[in-house]
N, C-alpha and C. Protein backbone atom coordinates (compact mmCIF):
# COMPACT_ATOMS: atom_id res chain seq x y z
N UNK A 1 110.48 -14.69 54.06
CA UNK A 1 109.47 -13.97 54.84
C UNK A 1 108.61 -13.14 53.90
N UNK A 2 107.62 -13.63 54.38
CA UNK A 2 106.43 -12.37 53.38
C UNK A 2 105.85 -10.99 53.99
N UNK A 3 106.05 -10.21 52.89
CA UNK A 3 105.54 -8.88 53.82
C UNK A 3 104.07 -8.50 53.54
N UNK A 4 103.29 -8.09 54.68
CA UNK A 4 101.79 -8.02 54.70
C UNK A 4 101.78 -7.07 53.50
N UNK A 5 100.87 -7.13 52.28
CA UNK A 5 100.82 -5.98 51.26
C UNK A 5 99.76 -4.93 52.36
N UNK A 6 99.48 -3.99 51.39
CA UNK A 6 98.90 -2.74 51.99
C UNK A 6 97.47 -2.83 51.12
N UNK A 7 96.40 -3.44 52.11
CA UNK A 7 94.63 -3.40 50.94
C UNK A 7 94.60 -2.22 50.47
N UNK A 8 94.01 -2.72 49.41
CA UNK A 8 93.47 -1.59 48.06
C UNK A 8 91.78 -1.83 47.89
N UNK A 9 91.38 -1.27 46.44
CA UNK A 9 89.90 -1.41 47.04
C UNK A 9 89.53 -2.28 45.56
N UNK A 10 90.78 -2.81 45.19
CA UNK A 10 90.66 -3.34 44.05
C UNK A 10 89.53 -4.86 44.26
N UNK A 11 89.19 -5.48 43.93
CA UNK A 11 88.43 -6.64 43.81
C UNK A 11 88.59 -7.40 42.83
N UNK A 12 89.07 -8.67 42.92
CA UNK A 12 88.90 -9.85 42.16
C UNK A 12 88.08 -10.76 42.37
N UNK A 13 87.56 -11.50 41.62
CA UNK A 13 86.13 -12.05 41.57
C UNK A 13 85.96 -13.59 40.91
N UNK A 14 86.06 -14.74 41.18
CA UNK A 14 86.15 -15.88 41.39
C UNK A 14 84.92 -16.16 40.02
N UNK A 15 85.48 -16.83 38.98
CA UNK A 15 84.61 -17.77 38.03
C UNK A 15 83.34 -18.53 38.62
N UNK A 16 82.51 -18.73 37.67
CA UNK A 16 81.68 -19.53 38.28
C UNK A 16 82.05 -21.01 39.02
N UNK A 17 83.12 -21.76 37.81
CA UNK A 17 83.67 -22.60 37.99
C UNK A 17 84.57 -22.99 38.08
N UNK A 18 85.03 -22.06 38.83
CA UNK A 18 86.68 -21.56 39.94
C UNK A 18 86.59 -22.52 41.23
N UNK A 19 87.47 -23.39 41.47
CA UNK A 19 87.51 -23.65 42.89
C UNK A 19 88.99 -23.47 43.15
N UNK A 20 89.08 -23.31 44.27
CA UNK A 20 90.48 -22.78 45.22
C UNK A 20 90.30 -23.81 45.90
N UNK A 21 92.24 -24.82 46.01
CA UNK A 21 92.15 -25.76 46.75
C UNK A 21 92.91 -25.73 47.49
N UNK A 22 93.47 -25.70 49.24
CA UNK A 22 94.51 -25.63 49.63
C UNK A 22 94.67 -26.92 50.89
N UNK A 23 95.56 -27.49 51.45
CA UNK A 23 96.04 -27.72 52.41
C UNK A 23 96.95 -27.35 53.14
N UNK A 24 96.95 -27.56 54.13
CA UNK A 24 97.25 -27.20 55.25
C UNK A 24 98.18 -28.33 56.77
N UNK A 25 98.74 -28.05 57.11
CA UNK A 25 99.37 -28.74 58.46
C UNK A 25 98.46 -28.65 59.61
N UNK A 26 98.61 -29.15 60.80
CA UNK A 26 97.94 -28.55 61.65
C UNK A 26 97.75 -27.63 62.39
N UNK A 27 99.43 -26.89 62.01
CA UNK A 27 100.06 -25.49 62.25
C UNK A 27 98.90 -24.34 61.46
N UNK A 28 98.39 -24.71 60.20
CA UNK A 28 98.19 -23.79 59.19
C UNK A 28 99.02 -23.33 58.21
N UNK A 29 100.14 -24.24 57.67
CA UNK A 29 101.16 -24.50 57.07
C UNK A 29 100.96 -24.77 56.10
N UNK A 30 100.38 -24.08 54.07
CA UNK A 30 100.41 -24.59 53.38
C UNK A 30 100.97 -25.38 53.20
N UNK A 31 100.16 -26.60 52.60
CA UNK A 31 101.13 -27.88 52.23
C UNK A 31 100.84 -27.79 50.46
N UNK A 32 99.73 -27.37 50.05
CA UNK A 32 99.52 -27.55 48.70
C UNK A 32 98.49 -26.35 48.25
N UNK A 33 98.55 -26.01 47.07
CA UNK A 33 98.18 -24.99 46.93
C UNK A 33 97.64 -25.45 45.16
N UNK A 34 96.21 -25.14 44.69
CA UNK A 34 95.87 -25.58 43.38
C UNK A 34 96.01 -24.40 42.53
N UNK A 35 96.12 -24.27 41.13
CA UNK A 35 96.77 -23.85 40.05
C UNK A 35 95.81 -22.01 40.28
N UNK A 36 94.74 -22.27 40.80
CA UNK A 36 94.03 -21.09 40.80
C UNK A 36 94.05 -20.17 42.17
N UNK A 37 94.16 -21.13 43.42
CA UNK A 37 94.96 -20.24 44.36
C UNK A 37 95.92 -19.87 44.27
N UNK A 38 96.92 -20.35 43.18
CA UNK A 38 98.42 -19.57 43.23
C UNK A 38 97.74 -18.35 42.54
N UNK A 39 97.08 -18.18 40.86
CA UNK A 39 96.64 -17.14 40.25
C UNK A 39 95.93 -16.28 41.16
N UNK A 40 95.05 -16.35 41.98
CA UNK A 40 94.03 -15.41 42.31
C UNK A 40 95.13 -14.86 43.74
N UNK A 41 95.75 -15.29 44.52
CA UNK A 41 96.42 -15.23 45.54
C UNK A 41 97.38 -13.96 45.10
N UNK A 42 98.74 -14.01 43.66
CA UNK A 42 99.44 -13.42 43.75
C UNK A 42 100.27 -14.34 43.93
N UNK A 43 100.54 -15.25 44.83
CA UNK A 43 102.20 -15.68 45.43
C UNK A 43 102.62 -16.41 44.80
N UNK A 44 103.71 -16.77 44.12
CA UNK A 44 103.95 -18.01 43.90
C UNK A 44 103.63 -19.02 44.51
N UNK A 45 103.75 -20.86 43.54
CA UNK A 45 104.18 -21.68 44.69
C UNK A 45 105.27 -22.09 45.67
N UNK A 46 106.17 -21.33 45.53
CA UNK A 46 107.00 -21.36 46.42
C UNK A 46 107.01 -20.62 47.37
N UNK A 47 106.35 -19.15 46.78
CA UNK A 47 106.31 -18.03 48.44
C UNK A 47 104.61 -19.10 49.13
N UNK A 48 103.89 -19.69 48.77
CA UNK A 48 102.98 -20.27 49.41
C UNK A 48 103.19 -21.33 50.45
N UNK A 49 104.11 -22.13 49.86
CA UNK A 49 103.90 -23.62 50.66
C UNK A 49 105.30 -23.47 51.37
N UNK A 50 104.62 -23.75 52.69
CA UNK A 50 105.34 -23.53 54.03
C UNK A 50 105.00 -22.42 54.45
N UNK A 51 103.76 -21.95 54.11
CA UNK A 51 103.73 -20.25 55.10
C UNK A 51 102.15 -20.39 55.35
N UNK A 52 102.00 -19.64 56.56
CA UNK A 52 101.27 -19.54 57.27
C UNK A 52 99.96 -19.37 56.10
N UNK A 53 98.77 -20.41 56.54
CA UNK A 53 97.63 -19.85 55.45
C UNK A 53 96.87 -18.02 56.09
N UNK A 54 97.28 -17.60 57.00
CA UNK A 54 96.70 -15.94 57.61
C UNK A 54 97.07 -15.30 56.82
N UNK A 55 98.62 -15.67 55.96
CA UNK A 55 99.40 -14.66 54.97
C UNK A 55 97.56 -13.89 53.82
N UNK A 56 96.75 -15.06 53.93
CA UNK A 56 95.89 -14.60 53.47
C UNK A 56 94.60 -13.54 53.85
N UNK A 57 94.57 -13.56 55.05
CA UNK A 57 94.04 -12.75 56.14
C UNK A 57 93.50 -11.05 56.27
N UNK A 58 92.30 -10.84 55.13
CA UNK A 58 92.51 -9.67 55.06
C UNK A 58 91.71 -8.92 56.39
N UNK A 59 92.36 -7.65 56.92
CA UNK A 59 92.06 -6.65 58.27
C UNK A 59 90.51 -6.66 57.87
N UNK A 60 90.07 -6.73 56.73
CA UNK A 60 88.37 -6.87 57.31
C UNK A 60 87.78 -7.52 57.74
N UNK A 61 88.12 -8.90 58.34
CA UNK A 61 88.08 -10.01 58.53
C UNK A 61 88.58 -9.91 60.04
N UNK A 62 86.69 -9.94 60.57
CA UNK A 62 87.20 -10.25 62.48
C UNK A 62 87.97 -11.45 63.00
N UNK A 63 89.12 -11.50 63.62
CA UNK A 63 89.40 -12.40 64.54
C UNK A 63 88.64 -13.68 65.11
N UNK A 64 87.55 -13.23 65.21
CA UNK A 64 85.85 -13.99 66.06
C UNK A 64 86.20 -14.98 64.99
N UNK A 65 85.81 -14.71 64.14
CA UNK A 65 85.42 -15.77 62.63
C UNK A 65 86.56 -16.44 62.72
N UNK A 66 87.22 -16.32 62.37
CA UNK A 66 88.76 -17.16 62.56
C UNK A 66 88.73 -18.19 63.68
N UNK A 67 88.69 -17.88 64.89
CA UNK A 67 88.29 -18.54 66.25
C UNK A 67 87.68 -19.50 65.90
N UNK A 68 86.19 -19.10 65.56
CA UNK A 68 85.22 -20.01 65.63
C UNK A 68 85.74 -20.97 64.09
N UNK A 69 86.19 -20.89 63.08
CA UNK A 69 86.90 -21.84 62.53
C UNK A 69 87.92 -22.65 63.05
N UNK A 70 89.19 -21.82 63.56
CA UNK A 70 89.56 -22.97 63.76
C UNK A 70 89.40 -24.05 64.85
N UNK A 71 88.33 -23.05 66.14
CA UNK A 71 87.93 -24.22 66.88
C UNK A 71 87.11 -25.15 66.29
N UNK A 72 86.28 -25.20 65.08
CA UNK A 72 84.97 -26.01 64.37
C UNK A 72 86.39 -27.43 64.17
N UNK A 73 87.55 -26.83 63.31
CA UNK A 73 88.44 -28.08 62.60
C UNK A 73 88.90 -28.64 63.46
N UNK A 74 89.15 -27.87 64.27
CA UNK A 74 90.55 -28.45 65.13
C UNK A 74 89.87 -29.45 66.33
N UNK A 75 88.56 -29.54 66.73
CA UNK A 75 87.49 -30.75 67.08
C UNK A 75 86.95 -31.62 66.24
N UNK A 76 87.54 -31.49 64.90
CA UNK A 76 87.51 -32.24 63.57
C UNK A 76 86.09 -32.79 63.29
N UNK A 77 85.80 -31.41 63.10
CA UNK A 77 84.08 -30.84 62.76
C UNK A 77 84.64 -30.01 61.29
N UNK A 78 83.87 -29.99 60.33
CA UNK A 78 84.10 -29.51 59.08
C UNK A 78 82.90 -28.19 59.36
N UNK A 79 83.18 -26.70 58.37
CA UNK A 79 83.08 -25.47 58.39
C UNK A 79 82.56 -25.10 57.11
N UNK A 80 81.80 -24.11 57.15
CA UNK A 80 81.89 -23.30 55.80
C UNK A 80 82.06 -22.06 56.42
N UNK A 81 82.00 -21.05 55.48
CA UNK A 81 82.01 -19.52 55.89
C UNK A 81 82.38 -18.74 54.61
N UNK A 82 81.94 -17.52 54.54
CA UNK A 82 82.47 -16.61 53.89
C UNK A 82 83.42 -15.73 54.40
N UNK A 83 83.85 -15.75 53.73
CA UNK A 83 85.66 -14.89 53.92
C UNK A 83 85.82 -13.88 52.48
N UNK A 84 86.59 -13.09 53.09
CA UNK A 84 87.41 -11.96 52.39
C UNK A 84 88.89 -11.86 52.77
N UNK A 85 89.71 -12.54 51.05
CA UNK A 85 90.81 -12.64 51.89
C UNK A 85 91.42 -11.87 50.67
N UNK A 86 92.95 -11.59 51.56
CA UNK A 86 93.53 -10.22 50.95
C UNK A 86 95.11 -11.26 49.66
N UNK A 87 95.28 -10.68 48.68
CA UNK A 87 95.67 -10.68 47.50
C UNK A 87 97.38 -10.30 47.79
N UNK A 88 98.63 -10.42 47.37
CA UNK A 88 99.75 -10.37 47.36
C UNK A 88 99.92 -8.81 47.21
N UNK A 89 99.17 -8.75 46.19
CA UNK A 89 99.09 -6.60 45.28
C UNK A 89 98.13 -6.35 46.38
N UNK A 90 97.19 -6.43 47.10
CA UNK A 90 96.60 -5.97 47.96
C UNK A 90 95.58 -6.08 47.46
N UNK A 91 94.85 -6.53 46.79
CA UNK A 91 93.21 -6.74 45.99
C UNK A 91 92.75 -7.92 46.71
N UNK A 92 91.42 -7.83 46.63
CA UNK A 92 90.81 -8.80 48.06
C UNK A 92 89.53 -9.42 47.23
N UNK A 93 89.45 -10.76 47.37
CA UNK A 93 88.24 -11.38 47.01
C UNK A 93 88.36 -12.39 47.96
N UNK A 94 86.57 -12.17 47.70
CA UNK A 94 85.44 -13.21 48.34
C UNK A 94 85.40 -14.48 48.18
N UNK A 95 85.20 -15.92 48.88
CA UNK A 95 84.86 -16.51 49.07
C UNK A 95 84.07 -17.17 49.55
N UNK A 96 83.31 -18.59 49.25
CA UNK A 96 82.53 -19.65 50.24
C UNK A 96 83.28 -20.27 50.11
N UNK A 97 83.93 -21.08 51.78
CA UNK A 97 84.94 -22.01 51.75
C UNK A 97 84.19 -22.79 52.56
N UNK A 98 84.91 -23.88 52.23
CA UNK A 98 84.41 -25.40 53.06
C UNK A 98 85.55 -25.63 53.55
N UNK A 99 86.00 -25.99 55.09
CA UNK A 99 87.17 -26.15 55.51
C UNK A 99 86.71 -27.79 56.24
N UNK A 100 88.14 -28.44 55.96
CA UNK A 100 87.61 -29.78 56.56
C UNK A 100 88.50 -30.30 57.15
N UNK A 101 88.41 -31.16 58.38
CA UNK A 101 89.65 -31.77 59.02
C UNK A 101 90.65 -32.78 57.96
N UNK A 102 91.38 -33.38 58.00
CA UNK A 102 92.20 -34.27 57.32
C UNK A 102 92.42 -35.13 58.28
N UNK A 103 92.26 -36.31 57.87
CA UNK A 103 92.52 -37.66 59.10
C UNK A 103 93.31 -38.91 58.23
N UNK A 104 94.37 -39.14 59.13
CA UNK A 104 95.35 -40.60 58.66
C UNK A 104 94.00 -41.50 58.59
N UNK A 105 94.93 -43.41 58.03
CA UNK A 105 93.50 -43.62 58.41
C UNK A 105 93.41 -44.64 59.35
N UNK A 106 93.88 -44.10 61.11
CA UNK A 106 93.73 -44.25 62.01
C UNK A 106 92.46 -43.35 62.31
N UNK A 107 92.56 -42.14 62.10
CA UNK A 107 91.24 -41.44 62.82
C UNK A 107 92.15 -40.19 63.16
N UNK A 108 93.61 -40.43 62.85
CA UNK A 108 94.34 -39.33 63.82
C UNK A 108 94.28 -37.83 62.55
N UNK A 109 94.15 -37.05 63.54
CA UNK A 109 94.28 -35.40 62.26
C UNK A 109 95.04 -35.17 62.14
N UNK A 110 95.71 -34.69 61.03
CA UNK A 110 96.86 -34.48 59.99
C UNK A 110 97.03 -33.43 59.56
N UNK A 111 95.94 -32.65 59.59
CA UNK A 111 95.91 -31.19 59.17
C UNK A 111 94.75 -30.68 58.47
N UNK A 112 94.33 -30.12 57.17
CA UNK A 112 93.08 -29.31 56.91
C UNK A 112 92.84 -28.82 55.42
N UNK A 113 92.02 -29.32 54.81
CA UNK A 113 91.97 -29.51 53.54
C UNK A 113 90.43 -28.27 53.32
N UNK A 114 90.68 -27.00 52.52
CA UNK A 114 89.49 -25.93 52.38
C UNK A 114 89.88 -26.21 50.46
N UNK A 115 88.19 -25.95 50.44
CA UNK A 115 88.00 -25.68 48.66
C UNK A 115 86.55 -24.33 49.32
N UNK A 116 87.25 -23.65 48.05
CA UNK A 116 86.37 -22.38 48.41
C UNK A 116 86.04 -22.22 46.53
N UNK A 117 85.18 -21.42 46.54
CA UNK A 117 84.08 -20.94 45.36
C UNK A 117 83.67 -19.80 45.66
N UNK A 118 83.19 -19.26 44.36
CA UNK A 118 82.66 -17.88 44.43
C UNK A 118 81.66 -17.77 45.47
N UNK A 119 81.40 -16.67 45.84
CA UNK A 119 80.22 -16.96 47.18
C UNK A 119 78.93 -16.43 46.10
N UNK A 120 77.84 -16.39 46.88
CA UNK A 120 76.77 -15.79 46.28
C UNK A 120 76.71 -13.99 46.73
N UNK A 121 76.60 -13.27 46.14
CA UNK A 121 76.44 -11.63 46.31
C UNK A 121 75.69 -11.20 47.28
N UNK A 122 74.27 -11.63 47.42
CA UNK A 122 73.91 -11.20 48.64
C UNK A 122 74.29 -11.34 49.64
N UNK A 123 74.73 -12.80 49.60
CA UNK A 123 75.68 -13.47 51.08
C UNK A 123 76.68 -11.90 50.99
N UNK A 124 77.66 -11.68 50.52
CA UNK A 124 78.70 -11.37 50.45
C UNK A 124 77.86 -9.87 51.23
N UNK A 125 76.93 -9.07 50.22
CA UNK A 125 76.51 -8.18 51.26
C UNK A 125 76.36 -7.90 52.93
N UNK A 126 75.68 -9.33 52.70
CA UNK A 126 75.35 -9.91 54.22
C UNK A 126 76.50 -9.53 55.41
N UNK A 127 77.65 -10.44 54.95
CA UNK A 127 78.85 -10.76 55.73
C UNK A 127 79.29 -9.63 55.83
N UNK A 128 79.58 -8.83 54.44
CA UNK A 128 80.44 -7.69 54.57
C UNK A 128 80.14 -6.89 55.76
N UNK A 129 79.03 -6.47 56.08
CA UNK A 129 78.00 -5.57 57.03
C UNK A 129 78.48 -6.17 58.33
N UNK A 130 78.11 -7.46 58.97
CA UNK A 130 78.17 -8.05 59.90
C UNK A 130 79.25 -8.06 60.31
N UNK A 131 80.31 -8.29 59.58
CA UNK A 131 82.04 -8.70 59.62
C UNK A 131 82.48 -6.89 59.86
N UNK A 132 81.98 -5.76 59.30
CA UNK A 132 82.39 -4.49 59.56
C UNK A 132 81.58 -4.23 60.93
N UNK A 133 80.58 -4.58 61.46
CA UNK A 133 79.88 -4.32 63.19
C UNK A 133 80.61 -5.46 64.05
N UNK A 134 80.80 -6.69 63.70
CA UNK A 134 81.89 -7.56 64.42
C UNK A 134 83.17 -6.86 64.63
N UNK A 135 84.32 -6.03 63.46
CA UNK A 135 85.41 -5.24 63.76
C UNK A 135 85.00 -4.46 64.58
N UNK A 136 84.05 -3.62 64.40
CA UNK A 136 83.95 -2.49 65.30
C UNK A 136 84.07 -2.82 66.74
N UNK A 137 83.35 -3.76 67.07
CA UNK A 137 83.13 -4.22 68.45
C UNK A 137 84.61 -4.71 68.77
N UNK A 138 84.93 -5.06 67.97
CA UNK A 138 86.98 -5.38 68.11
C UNK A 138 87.54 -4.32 69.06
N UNK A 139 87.59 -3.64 68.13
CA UNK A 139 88.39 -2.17 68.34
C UNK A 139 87.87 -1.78 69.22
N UNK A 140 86.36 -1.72 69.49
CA UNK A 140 86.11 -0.74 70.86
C UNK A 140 86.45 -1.51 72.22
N UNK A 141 86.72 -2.60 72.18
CA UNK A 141 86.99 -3.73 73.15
C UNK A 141 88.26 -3.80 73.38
N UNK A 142 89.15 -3.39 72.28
CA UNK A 142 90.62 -3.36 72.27
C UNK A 142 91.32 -4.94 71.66
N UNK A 143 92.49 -4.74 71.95
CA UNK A 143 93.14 -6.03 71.35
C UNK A 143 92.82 -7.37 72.32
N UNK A 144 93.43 -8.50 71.81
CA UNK A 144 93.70 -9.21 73.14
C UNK A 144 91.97 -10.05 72.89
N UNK A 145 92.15 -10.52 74.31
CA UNK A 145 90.50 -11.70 73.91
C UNK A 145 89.42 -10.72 74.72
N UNK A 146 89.64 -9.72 75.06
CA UNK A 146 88.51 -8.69 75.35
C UNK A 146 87.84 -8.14 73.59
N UNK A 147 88.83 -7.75 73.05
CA UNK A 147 87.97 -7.88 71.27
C UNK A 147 87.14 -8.63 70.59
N UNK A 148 87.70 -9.64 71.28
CA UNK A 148 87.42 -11.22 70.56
C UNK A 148 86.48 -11.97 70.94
N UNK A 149 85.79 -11.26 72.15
CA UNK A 149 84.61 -11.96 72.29
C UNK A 149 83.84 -10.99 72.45
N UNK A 150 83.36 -9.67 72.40
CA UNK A 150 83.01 -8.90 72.02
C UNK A 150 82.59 -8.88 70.70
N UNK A 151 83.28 -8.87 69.29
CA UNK A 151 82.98 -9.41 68.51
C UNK A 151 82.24 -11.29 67.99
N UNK A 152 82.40 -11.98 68.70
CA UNK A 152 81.96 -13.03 69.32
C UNK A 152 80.58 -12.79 69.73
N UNK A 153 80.25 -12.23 70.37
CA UNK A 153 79.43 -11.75 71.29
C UNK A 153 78.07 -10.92 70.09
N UNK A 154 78.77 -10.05 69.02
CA UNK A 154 77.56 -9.76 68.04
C UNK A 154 76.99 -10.74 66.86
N UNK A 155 78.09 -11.82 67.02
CA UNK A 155 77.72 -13.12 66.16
C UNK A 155 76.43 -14.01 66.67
N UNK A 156 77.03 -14.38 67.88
CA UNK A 156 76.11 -15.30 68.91
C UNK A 156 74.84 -14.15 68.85
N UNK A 157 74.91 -13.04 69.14
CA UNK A 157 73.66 -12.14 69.25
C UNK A 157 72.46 -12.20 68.44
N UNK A 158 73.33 -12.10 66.75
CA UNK A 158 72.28 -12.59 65.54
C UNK A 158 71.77 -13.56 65.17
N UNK A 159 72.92 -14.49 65.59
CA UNK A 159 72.23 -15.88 65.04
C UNK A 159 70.99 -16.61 66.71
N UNK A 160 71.58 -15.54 67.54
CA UNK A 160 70.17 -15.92 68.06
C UNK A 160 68.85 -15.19 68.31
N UNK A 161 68.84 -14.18 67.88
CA UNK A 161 68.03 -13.42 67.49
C UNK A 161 67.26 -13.93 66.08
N UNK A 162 67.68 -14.90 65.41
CA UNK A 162 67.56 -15.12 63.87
C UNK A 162 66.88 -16.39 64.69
N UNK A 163 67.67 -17.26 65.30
CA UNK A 163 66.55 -18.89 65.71
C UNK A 163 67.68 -19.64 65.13
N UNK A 164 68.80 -19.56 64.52
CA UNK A 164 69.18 -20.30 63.71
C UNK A 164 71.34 -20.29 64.30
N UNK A 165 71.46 -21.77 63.85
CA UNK A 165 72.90 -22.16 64.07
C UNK A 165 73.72 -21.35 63.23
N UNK A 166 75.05 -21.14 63.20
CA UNK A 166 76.17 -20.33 62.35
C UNK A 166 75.81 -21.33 61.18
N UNK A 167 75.65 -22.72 60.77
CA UNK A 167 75.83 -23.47 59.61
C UNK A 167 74.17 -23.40 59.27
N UNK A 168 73.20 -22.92 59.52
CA UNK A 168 72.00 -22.35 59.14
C UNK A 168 71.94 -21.57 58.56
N UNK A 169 72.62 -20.12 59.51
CA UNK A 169 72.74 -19.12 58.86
C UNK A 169 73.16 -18.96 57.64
N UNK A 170 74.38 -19.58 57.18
CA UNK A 170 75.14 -19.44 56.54
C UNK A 170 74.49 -20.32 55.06
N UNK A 171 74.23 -20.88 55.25
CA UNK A 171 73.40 -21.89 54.23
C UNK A 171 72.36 -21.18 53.94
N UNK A 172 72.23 -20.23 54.87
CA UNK A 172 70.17 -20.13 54.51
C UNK A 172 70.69 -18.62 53.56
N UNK A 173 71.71 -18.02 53.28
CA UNK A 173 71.91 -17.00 52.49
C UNK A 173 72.02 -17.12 51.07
């Protein structure tokens, strides 16, 4: 069992030509984990594979976003997004991840294959801001799916206020 570390305000910061490779079950069950997600992560490969990929999940990081990922895979529609995910020591870096369904080759899904890269900085500004007024709307909404679409609810707000899809948005940063 892994215990949630406690965030710090430390930051680690992804090479240019860093990629992070992981799979996944359809649970969210590391299945594999590449030489630089074990380094940048903290965990071993053994505290990794078989545990929940949320172990990565840092509290700045709305719920909403999560949702709307894993509903994008799990209709075996492929994702990007920026994320901030939290570190074993509690140090948290950024990502652009590409999350993608995994299919036998019947057509049937198997589970979920993400490679993530450094994001770009402004993006990261971007998100950070949006992802801290998305929490807020969490919390004032409370737990439970009254948070969750509430936060939901300031996503859909911008990107239609902007003219533009979540995979627009997100591209166009």
């Amino acid at each position: 069992m892994i215990t949630r570390p406690q965030p710090t305000q430390n930051e680690k910061v992804l090479a240019e030509d860093d990629f992070i490779v992981s799979k996944t079950d359809l649970k969210g069950l590391i299945t594999y984990g590449n030489r630089i997600f074990i380094e940048i992560s903290g965990y071993s490969e053994r505290e990794l594979l078989g545990a929940p990929h949320s172990i990565l999940r840092h509290p700045d990081m709305p719920r909403a976003v999560f949702k709307l990922l894993w509903d994008t895979i799990q209709s075996n529609r492929e994702i990007c997004a920026y994320v901030k995910n939290l570190a074993k020591d509690g140090s948290f870096y950024w990502v652009f991840a590409n999350i993608t369904p995994s299919c036998d080759s019947h057509g049937n899904l198997i589970g979920y294959y993400s490679v993530r890269r450094k994001p770009r900085p402004e993006a990261v500004q971007v998100f950070s801001g949006l992802y801290r007024t998305m929490l807020e709307a969490e919390r004032r909404a409370g737990d439970g799916q009254a948070g969750m679409k509430a936060s939901a609810a300031i996503l859909h707000q911008i990107l239609e206020q902007k003219g533009v899809s979540y995979e627009e948005f997100v591209f166009g940063l």
